[in-house]
N, C-alpha and C. Protein backbone atom coordinates (compact mmCIF):
# COMPACT_ATOMS: atom_id res chain seq x y z
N UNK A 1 23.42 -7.05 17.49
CA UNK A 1 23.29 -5.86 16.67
C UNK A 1 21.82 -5.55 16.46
N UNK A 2 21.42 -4.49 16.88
CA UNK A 2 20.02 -4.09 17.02
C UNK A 2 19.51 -3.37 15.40
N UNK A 3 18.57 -3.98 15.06
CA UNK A 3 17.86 -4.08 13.44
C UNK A 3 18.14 -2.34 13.11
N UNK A 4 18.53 -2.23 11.92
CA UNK A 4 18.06 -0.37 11.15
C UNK A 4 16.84 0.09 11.47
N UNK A 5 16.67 1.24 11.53
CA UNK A 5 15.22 1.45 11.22
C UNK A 5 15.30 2.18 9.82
N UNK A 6 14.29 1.44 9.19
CA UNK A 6 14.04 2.12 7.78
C UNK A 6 12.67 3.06 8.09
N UNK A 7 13.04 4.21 7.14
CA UNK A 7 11.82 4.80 6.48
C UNK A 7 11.66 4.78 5.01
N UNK A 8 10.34 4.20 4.25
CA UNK A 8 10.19 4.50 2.86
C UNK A 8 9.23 5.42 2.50
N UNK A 9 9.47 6.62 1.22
CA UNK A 9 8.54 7.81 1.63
C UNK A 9 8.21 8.03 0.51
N UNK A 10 7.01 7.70 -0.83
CA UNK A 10 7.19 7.83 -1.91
C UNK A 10 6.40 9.54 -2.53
N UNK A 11 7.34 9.98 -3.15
CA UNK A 11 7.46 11.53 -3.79
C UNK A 11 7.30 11.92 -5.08
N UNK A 12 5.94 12.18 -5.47
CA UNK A 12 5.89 11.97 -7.22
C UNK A 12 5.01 13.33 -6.99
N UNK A 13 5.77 14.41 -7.87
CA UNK A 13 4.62 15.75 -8.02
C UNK A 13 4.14 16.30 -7.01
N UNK A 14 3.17 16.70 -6.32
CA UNK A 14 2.81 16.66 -5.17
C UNK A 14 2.63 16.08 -4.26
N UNK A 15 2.66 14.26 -4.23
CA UNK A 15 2.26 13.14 -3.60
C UNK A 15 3.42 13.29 -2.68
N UNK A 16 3.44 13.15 -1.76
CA UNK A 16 4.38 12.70 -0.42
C UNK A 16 3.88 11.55 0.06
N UNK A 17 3.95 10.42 0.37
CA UNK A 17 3.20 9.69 1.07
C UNK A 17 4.08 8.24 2.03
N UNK A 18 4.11 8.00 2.90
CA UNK A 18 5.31 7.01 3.28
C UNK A 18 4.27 5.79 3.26
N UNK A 19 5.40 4.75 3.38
CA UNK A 19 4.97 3.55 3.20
C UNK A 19 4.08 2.56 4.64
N UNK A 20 3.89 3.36 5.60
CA UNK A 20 2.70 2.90 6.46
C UNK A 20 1.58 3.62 6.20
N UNK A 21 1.35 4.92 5.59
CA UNK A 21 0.30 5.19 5.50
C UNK A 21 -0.36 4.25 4.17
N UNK A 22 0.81 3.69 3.21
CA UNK A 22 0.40 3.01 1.99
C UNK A 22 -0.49 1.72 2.31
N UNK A 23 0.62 1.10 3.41
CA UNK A 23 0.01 -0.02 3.72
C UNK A 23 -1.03 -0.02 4.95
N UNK A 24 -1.18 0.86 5.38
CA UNK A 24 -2.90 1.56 6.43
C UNK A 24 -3.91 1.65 5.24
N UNK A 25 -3.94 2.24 4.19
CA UNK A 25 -4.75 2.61 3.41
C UNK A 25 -5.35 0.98 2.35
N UNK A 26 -4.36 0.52 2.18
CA UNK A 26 -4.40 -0.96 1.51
C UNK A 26 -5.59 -1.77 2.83
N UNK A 27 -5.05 -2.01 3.47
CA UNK A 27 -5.88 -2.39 4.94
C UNK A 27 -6.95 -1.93 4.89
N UNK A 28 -7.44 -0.80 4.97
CA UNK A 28 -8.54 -0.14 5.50
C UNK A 28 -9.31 -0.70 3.82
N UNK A 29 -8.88 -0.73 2.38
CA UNK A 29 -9.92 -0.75 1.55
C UNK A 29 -10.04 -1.93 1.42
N UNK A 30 -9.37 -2.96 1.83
CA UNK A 30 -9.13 -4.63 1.74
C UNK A 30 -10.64 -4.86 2.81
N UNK A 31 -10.57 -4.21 3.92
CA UNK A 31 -11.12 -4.53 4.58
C UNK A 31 -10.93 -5.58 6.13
N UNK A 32 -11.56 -6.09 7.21
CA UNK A 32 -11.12 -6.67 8.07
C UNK A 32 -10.69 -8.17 8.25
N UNK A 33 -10.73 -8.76 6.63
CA UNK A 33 -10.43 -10.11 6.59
C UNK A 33 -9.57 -10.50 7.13
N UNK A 34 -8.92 -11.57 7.22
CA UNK A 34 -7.59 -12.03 7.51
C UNK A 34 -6.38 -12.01 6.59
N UNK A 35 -5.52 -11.50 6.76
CA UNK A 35 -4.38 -10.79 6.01
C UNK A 35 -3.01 -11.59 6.34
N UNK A 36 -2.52 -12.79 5.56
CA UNK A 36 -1.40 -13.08 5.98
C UNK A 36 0.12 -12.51 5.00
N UNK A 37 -0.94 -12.55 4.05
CA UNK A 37 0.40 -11.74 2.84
C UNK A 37 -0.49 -10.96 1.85
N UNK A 38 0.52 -9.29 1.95
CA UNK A 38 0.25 -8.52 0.97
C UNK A 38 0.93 -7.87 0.04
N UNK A 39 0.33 -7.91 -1.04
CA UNK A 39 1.42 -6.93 -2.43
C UNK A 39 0.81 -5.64 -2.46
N UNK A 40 1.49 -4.76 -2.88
CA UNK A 40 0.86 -3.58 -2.93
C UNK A 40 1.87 -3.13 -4.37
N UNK A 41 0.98 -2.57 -5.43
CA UNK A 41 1.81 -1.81 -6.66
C UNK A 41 1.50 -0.54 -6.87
N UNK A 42 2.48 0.12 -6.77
CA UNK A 42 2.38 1.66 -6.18
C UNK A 42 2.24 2.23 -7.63
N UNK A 43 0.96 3.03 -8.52
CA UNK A 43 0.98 3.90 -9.79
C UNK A 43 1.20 5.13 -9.52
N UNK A 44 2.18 5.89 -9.01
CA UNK A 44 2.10 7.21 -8.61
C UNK A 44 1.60 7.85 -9.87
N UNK A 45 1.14 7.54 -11.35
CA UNK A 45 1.38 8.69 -12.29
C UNK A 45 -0.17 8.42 -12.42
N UNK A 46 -0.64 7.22 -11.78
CA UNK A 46 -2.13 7.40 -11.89
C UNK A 46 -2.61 7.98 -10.55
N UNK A 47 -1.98 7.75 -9.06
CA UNK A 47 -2.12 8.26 -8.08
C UNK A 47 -4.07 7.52 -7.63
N UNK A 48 -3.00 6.25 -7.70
CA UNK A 48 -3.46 4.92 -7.20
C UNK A 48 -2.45 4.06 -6.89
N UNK A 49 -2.95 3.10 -6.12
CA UNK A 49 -1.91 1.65 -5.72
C UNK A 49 -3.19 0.47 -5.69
N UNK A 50 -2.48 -0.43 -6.32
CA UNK A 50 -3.64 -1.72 -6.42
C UNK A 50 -2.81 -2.62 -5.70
N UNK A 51 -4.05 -3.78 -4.95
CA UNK A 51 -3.45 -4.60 -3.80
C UNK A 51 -3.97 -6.16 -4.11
N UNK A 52 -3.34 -7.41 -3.75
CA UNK A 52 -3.37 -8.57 -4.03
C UNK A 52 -3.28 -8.58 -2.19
N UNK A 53 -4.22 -9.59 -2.06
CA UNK A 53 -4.33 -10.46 -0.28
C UNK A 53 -4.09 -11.42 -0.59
N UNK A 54 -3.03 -12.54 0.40
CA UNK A 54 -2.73 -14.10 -0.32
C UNK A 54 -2.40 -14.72 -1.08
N UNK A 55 -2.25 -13.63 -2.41
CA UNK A 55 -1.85 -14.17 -3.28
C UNK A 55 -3.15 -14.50 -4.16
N UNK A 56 -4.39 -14.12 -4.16
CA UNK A 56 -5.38 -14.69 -4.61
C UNK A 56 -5.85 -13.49 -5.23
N UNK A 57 -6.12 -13.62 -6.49
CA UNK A 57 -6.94 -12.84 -7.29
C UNK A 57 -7.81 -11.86 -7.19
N UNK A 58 -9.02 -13.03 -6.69
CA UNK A 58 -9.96 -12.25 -6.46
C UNK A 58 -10.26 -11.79 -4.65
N UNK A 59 -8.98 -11.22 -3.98
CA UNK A 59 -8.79 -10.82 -2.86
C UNK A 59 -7.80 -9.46 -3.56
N UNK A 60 -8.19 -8.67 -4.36
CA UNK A 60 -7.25 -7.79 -5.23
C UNK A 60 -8.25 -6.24 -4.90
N UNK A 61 -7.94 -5.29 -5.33
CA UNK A 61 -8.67 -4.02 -5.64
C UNK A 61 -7.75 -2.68 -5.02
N UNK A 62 -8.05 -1.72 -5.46
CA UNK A 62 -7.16 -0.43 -5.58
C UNK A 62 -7.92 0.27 -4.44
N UNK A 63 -6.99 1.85 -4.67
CA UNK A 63 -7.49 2.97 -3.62
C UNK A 63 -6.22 3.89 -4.18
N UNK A 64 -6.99 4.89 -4.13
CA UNK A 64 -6.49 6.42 -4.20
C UNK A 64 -5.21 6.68 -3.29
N UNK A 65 -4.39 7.63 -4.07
CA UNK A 65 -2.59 7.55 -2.77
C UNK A 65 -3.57 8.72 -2.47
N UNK A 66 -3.79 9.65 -3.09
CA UNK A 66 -4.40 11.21 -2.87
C UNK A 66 -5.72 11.52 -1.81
N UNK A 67 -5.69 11.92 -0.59
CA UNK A 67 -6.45 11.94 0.07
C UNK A 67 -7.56 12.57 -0.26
């Protein structure tokens, strides 16, 4: 049985934004470290998402959903 394909697409006010561009954008402000596990907490009402790398603290920091 060949896997679903999901799409996740989050929609708050004007924000459209799906969930690879969320996690492209997390990436790109994290930077090119090595990335084995990521959280991402989506604030649409602040229209931000803040990100944890590894599980480690201070591997954490935000970015704008709003281009």
């Amino acid at each position: 049985m060949a896997a679903a394909k999901i799409k996740t697409e989050l929609q708050y006010g004007s924000l459209s934004i799906g969930e690879d561009k969320i996690v492209s954008k997390a990436k790109k402000a994290y930077g090119k470290r090595d990335i084995k596990e990521l959280n991402i907490y989506v604030k649409p009402e602040e229209g931000k998402a803040y990100y944890v790398v590894n599980n480690d603290p201070s591997n954490s920091g935000s970015f704008d959903l709003y281009d």
